[in-house]
N, C-alpha and C. Protein backbone atom coordinates (compact mmCIF):
# COMPACT_ATOMS: atom_id res chain seq x y z
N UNK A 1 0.84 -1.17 0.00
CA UNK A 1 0.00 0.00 0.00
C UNK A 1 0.89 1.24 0.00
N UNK A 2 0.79 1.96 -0.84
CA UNK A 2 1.41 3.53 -1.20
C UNK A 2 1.29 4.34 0.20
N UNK A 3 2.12 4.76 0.44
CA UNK A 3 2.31 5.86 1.87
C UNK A 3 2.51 5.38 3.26
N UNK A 4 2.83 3.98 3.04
CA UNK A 4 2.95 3.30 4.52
C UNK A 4 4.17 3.88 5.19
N UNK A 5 4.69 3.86 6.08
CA UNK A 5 5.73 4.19 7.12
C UNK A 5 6.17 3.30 7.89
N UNK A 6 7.46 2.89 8.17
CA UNK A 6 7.99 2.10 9.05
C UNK A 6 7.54 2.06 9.96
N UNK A 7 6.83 1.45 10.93
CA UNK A 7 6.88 1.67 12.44
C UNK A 7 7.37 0.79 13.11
N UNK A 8 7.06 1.48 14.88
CA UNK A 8 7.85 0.69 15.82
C UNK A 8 6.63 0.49 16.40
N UNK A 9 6.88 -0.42 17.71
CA UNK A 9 6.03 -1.29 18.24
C UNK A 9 5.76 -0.05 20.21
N UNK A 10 5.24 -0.70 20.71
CA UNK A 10 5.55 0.19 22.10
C UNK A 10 6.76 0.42 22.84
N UNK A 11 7.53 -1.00 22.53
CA UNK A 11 8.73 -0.88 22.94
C UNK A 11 10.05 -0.17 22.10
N UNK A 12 9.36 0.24 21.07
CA UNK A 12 10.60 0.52 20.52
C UNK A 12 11.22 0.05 19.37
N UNK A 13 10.82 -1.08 19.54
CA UNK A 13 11.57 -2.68 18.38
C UNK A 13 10.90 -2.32 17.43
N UNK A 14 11.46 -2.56 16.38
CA UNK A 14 11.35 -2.68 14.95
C UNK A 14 10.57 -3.62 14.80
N UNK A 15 9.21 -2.88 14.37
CA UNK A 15 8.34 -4.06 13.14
C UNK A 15 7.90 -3.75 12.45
N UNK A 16 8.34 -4.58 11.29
CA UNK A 16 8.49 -4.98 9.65
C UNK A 16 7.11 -4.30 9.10
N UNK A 17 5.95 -4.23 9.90
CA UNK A 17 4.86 -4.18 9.47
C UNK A 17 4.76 -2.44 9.15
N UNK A 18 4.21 -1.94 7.90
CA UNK A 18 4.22 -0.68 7.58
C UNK A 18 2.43 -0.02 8.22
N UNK A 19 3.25 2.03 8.52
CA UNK A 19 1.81 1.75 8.78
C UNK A 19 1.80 3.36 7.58
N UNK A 20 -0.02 3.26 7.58
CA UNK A 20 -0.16 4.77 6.50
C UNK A 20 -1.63 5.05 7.60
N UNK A 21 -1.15 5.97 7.85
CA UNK A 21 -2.43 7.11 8.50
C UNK A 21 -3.31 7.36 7.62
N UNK A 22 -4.16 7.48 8.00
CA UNK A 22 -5.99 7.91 6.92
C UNK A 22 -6.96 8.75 8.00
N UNK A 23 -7.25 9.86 7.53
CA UNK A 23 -7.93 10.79 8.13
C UNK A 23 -9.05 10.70 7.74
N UNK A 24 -10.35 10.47 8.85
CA UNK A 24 -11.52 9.83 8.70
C UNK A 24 -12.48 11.12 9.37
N UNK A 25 -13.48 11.02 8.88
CA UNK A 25 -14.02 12.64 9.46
C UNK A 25 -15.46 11.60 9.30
N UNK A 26 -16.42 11.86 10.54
CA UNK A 26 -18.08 11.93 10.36
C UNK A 26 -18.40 12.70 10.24
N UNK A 27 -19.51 13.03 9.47
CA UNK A 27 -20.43 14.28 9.67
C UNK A 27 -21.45 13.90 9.48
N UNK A 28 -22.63 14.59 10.01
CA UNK A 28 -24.06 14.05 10.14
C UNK A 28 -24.80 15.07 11.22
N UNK A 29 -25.89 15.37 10.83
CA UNK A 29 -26.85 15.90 11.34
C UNK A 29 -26.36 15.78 13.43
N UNK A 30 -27.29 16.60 14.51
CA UNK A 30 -26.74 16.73 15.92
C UNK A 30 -27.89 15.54 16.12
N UNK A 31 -27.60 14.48 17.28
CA UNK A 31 -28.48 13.44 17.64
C UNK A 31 -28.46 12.29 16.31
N UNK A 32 -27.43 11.75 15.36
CA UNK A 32 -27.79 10.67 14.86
C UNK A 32 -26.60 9.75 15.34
N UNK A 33 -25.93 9.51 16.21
CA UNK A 33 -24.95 8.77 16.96
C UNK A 33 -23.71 8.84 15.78
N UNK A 34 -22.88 9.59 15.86
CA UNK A 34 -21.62 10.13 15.15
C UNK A 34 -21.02 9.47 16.39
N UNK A 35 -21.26 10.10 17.76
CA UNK A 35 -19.98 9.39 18.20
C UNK A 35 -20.14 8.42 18.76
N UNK A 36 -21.42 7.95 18.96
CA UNK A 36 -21.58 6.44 19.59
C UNK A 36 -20.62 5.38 18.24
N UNK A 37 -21.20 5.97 17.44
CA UNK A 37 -20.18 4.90 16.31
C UNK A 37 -18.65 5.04 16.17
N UNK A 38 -18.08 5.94 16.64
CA UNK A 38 -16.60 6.37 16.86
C UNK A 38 -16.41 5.68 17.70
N UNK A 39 -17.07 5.61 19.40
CA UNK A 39 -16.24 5.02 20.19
C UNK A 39 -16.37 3.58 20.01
N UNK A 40 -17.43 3.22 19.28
CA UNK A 40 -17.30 1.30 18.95
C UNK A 40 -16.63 1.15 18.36
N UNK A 41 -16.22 1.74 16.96
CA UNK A 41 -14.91 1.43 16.40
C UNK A 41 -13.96 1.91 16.57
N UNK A 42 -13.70 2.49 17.91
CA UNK A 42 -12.25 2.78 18.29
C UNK A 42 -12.02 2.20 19.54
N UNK A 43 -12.70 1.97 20.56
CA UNK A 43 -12.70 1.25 22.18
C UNK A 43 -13.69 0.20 22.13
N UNK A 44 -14.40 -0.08 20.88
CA UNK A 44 -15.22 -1.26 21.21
C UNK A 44 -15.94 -1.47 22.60
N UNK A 45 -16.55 -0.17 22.63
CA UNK A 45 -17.63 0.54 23.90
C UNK A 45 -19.19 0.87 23.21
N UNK A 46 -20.13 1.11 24.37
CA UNK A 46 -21.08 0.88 23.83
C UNK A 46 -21.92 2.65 24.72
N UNK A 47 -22.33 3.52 24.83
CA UNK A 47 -22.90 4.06 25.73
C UNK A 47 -24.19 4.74 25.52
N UNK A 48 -25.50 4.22 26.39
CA UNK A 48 -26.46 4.73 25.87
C UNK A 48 -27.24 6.15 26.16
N UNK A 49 -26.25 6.58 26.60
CA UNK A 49 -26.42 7.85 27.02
C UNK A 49 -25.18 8.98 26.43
N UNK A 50 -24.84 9.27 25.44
CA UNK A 50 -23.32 9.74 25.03
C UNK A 50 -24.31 11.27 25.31
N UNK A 51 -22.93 12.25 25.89
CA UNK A 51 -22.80 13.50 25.36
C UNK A 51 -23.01 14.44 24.07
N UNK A 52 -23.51 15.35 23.83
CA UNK A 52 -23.27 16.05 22.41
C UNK A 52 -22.11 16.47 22.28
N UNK A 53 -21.57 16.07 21.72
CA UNK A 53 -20.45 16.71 20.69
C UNK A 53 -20.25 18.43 20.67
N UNK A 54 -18.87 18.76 21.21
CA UNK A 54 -18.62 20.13 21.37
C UNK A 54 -17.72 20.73 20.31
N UNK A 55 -17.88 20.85 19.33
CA UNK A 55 -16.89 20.97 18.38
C UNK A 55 -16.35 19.83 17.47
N UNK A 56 -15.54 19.18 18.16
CA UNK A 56 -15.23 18.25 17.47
C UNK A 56 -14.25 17.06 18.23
N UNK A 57 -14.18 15.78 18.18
CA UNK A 57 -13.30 14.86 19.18
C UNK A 57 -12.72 14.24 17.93
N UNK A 58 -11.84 13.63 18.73
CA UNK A 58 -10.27 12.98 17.96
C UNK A 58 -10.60 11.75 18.52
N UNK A 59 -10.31 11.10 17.99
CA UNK A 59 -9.20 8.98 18.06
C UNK A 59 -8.90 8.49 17.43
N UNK A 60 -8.16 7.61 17.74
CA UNK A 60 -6.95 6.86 16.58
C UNK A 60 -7.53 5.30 16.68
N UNK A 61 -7.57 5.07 15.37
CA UNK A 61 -7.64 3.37 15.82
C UNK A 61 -6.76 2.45 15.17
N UNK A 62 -6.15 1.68 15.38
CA UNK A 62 -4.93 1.01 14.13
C UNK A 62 -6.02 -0.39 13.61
N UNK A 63 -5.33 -0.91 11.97
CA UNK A 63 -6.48 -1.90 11.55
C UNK A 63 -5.01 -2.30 11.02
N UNK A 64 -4.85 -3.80 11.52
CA UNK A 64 -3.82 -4.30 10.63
C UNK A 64 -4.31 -5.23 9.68
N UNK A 65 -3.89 -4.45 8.24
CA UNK A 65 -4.65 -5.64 7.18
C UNK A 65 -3.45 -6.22 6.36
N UNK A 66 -2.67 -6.78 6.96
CA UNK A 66 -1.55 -7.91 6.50
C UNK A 66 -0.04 -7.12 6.10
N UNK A 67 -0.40 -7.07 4.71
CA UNK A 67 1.13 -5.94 4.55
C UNK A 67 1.36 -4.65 5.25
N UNK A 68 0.15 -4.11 5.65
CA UNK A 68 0.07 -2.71 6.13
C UNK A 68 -0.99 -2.48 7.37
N UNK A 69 -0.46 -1.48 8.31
CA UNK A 69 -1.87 -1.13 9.07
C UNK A 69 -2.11 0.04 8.95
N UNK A 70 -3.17 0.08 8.80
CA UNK A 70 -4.09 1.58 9.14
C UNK A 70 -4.47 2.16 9.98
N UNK A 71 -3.78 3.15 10.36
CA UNK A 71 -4.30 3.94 11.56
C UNK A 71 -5.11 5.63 11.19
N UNK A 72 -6.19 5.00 11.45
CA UNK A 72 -7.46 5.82 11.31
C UNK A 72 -7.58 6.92 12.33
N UNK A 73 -7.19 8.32 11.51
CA UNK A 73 -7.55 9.54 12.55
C UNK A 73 -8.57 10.22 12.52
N UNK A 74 -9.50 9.75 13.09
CA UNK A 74 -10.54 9.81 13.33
C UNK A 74 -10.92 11.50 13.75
N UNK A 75 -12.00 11.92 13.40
CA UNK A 75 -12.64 13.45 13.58
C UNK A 75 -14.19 13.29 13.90
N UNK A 76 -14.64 13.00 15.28
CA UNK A 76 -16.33 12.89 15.08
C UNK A 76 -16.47 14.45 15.31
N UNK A 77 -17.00 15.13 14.58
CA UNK A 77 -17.53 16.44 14.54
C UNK A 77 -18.83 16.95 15.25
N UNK A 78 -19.28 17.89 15.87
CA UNK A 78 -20.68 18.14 16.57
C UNK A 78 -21.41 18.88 15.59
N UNK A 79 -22.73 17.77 15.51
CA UNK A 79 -23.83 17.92 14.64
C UNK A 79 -24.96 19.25 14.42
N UNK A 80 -24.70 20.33 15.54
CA UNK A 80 -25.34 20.94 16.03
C UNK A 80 -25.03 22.54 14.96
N UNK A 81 -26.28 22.61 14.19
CA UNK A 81 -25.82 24.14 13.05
C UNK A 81 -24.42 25.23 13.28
N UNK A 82 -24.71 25.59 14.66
CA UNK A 82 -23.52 26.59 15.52
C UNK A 82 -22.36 26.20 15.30
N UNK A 83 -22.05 24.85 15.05
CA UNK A 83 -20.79 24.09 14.45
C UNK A 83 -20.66 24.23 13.27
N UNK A 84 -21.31 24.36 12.26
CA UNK A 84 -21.29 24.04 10.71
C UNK A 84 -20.35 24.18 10.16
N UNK A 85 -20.39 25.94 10.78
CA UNK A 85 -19.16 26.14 9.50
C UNK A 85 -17.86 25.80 10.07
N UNK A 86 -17.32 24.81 11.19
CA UNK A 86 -15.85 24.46 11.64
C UNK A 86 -15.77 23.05 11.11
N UNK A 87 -16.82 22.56 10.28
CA UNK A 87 -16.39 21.55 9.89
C UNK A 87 -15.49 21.17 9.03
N UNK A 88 -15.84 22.35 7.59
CA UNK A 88 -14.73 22.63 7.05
C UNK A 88 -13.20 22.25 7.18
N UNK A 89 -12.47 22.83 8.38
CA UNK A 89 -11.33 22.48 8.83
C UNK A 89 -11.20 21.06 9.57
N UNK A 90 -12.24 20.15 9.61
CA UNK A 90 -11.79 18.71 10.37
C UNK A 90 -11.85 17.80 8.66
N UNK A 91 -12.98 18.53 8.05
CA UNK A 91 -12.53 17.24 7.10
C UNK A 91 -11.82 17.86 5.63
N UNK A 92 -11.27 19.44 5.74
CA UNK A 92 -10.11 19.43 4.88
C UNK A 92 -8.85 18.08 4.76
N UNK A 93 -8.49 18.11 3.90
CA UNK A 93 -7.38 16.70 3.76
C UNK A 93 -7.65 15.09 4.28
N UNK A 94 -9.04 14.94 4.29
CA UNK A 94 -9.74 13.57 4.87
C UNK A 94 -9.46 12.72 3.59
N UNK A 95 -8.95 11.47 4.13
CA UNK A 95 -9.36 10.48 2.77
C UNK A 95 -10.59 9.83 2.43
N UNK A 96 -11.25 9.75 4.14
CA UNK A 96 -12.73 9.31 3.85
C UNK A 96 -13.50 10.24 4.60
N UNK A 97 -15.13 9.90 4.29
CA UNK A 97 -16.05 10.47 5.06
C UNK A 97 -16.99 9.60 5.41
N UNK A 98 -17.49 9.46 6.50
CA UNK A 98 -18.64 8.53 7.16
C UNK A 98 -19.69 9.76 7.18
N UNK A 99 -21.09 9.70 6.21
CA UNK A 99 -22.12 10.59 6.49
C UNK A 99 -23.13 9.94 7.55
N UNK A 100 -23.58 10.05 8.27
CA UNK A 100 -24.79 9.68 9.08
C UNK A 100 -25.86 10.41 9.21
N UNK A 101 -26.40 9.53 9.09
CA UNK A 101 -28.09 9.84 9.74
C UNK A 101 -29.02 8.78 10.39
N UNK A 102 -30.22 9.15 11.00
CA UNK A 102 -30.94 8.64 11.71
C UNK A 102 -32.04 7.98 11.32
N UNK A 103 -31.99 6.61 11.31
CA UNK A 103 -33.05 5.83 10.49
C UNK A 103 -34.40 6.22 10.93
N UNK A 104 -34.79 6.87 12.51
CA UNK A 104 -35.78 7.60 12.54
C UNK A 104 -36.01 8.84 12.63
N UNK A 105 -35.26 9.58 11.58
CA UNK A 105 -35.38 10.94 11.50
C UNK A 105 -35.46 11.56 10.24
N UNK A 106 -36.43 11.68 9.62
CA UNK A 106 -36.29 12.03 7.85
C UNK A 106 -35.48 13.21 7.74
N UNK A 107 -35.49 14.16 8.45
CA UNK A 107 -34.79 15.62 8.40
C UNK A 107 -33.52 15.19 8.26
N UNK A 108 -32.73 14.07 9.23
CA UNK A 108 -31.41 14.33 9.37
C UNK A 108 -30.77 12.73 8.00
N UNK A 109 -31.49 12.42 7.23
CA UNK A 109 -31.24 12.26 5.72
C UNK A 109 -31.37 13.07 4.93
N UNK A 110 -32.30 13.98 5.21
CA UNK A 110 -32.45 14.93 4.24
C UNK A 110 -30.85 16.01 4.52
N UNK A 111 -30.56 16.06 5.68
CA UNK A 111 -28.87 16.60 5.71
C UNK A 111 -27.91 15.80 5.62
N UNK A 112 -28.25 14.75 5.24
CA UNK A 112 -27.17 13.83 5.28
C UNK A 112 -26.90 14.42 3.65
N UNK A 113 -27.69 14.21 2.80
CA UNK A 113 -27.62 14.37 1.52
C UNK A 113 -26.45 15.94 1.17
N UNK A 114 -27.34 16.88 1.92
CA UNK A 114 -26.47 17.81 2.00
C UNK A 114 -25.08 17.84 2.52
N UNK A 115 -24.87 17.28 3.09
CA UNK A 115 -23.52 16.79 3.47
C UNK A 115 -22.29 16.48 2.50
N UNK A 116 -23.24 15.30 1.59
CA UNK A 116 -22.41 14.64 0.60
C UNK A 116 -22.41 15.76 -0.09
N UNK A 117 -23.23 16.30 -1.11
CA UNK A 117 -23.15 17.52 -1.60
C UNK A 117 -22.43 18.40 -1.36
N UNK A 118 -22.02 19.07 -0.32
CA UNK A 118 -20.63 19.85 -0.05
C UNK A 118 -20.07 18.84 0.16
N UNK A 119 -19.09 17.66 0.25
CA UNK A 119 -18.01 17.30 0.31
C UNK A 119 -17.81 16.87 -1.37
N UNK A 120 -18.77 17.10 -2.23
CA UNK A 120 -18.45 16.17 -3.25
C UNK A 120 -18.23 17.85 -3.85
N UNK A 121 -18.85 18.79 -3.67
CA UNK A 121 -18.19 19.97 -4.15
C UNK A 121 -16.68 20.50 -4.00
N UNK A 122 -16.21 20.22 -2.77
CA UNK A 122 -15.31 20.60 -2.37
C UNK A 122 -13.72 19.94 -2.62
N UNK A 123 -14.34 18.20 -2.07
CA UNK A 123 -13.43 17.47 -2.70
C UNK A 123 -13.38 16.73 -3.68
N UNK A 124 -14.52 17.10 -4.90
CA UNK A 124 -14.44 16.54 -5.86
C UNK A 124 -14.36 14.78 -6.12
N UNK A 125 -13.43 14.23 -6.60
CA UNK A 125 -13.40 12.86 -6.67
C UNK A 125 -12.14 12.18 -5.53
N UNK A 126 -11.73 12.92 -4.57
CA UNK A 126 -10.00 12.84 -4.04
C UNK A 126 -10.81 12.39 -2.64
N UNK A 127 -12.19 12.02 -2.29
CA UNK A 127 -12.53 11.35 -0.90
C UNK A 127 -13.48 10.00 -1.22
N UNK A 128 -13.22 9.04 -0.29
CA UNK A 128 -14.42 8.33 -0.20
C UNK A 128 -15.63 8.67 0.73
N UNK A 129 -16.68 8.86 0.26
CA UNK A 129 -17.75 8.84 1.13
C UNK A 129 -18.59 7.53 1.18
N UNK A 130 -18.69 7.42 2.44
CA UNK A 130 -19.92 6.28 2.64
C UNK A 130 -20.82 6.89 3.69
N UNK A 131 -22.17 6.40 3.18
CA UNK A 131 -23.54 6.78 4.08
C UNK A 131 -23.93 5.60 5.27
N UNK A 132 -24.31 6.04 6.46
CA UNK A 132 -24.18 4.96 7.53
C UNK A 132 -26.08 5.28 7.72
N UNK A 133 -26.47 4.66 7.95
CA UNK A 133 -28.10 4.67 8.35
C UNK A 133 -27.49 4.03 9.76
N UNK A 134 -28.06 5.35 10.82
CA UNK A 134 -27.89 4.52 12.09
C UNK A 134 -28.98 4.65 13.12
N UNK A 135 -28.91 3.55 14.15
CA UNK A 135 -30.12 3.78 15.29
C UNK A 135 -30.84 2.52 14.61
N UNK A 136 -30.05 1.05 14.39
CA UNK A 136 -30.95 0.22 13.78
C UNK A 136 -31.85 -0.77 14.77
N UNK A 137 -31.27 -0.15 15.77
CA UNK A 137 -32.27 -1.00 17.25
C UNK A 137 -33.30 -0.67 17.55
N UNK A 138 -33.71 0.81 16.71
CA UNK A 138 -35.21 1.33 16.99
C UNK A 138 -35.77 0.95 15.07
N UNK A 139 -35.51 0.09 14.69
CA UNK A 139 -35.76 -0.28 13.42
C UNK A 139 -37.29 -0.42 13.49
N UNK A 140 -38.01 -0.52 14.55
CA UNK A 140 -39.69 -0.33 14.24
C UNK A 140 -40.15 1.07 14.23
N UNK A 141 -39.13 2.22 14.38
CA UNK A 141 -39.73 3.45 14.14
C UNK A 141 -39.28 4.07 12.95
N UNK A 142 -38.68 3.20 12.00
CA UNK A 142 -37.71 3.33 10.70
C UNK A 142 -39.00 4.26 9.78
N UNK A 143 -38.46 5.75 9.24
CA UNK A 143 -38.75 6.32 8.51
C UNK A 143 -38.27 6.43 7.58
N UNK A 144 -36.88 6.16 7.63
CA UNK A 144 -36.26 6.14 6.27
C UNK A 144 -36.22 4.84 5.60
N UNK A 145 -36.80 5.05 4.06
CA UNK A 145 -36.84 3.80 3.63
C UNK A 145 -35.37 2.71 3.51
N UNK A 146 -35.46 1.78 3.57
CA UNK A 146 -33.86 1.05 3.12
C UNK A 146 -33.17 0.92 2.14
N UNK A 147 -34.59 1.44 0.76
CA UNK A 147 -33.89 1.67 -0.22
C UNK A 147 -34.79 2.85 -0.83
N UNK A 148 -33.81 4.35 -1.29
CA UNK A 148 -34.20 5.39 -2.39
C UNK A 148 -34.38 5.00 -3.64
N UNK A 149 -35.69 5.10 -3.98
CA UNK A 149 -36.53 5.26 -5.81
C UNK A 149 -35.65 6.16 -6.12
């Protein structure tokens, strides 16, 4: 994989295994679990009560996929309008984007969309975006369909 880096281990020692950083940014509407899904895939934690998001939180997670690992720098951003425009600066230079929204919330698909829309303006073809439909445990109050006509 292109851009990997030597690394070392905790101790110090040399291992063989390369790593390449990837800057991962969520964005998504305030209340569709941005960071409940950050901290499962970074501490493999669960909390049903999370905080709102003040700006923006950081974590790292490493993924070793054989020749190389990935260590994912993570940006969950706060969903809340008053934030909007600082998002800008978390997912300048992102390689991916996680959009979210709330399987029971039509509004916050309808910003999810907008979302992609400025990132696909901005970064053109140079990010991956993927759309996360989340909150699938309240799947009997599902407003959003599972699949767009």
């Amino acid at each position: 994989m292109d851009g990997c880096n030597d690394r070392y281990d905790n101790n110090q020692n040399y291992n063989s295994n390369k790593v390449h950083n990837s800057k991962l940014v969520l964005l998504g509407d305030t209340s569709v679990g941005k960071s409940c899904i950050v901290v499962r895939f970074a501490k493999n934690e669960f909390y049903e009560y999370q905080e709102s998001t003040i700006g923006a939180a950081f974590m790292t997670q490493l993924i070793d996929i054989g020749e190389c690992t990935i260590k994912f720098e993570i940006w969950d951003t706060a969903g809340q309008e008053r934030y909007r425009s600082l998002a800008p600066m978390y997912y300048r230079g992102a390689s991916a984007a996680v959009i979210v929204y709330d399987i029971t919330n039509k509004k916050s698909f309808e910003g999810a969309k907008g979302w992609i829309h400025e990132l696909k303006s901005v970064h053109s073809n140079d990010i991956v975006i993927a759309l996360a439909g989340n909150k699938f445990d309240l799947d009997n109050n599902r407003v959003v369909d599972r699949e767009v006509k």
